[in-house]
C-alpha atoms as a PDB file:
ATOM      1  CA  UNK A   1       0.000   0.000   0.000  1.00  0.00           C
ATOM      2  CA  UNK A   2       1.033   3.430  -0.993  1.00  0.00           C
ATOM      3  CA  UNK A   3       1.278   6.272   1.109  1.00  0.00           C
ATOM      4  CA  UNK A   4       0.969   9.727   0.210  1.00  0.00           C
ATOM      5  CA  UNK A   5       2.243  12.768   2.227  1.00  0.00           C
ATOM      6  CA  UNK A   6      -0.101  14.853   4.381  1.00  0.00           C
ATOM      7  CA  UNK A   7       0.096  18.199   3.779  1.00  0.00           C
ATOM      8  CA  UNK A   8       2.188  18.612   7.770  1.00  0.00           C
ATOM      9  CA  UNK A   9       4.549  16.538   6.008  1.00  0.00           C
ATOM     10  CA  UNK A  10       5.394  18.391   3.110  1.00  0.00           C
ATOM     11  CA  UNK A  11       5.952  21.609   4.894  1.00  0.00           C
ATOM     12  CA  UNK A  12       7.879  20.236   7.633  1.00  0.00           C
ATOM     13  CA  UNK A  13       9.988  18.729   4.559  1.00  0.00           C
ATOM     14  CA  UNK A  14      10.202  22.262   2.978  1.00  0.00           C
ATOM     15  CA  UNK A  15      10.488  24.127   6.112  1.00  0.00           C
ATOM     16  CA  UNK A  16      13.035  21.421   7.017  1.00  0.00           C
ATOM     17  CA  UNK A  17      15.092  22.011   4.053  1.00  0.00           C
ATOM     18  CA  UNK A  18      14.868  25.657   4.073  1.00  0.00           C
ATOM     19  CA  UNK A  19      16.144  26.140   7.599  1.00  0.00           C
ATOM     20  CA  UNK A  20      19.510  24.476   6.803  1.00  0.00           C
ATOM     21  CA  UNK A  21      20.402  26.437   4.000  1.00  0.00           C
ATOM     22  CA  UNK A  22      23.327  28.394   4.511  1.00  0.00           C
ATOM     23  CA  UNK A  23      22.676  32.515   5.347  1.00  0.00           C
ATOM     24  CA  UNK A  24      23.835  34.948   3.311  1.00  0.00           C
ATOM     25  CA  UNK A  25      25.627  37.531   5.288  1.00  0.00           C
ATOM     26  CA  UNK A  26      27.033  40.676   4.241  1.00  0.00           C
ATOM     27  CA  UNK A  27      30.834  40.729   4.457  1.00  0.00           C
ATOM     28  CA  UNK A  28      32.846  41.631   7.405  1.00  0.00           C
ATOM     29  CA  UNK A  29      34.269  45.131   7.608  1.00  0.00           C
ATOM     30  CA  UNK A  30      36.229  46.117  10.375  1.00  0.00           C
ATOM     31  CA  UNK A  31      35.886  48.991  12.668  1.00  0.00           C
ATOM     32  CA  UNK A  32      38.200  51.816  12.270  1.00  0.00           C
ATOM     33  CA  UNK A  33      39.354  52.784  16.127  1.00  0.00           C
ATOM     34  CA  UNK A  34      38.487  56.127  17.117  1.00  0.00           C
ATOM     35  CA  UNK A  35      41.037  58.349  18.534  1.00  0.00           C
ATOM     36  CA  UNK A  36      40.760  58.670  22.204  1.00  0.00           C
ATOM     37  CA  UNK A  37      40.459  61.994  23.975  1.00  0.00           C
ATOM     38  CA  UNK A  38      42.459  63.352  26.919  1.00  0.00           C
ATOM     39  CA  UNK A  39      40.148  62.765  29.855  1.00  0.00           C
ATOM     40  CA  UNK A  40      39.809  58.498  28.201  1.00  0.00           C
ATOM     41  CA  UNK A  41      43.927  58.604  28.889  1.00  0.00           C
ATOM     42  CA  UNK A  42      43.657  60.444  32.150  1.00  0.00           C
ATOM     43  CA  UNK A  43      41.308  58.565  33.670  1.00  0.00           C
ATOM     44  CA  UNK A  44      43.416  55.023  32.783  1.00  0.00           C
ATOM     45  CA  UNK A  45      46.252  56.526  34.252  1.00  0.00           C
ATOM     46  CA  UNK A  46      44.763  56.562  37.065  1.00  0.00           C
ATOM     47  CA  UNK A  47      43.527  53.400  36.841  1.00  0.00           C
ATOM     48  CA  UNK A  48      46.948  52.086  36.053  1.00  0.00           C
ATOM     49  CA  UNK A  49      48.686  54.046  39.256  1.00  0.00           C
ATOM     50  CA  UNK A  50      45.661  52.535  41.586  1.00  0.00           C
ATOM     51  CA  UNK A  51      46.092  48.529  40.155  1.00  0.00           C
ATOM     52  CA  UNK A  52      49.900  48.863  40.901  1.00  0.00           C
ATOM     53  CA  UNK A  53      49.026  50.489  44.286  1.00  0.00           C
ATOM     54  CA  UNK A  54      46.956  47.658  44.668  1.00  0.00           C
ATOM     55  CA  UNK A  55      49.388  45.254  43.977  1.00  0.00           C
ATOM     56  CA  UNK A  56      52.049  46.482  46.352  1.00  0.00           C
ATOM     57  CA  UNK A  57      49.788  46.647  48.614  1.00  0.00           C
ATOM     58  CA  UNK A  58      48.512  43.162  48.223  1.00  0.00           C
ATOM     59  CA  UNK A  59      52.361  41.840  48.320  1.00  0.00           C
ATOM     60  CA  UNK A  60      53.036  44.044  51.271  1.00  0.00           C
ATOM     61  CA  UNK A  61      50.159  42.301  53.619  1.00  0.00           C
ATOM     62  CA  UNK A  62      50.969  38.605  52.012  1.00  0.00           C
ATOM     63  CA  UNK A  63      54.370  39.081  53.477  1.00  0.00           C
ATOM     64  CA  UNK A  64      53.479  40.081  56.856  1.00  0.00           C
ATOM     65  CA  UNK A  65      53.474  37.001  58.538  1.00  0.00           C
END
């Protein structure tokens, strides 16, 4: 005996098939950096100065014994 699709069948075939084609994507550009302004370089200077603060200070309590 001979079956013939239902009609859920076919789609979920078609749907099937059309969700693993591959995607077309535009291609990848790259983002040009933007300069960065004076308060940006202040602001990781200080950063900078407080991590190595914090790291003395770290290595000055481990080595209190």
């Amino acid at each position: 005996m001979i079956r013939f699709p239902t009609l859920s069948t076919l789609l979920a075939a078609v749907f099937g098939t059309l969700a693993t084609q591959p995607a077309l994507a535009e291609e990848f550009k790259r983002p040009i950096p933007a300069a960065q302004s004076a308060t940006v370089e202040m602001w990781f200077a200080l950063a900078t100065l407080a991590f190595a603060a914090s790291l003395v200070l770290v290595q000055w309590l481990v080595s209190r014994r």
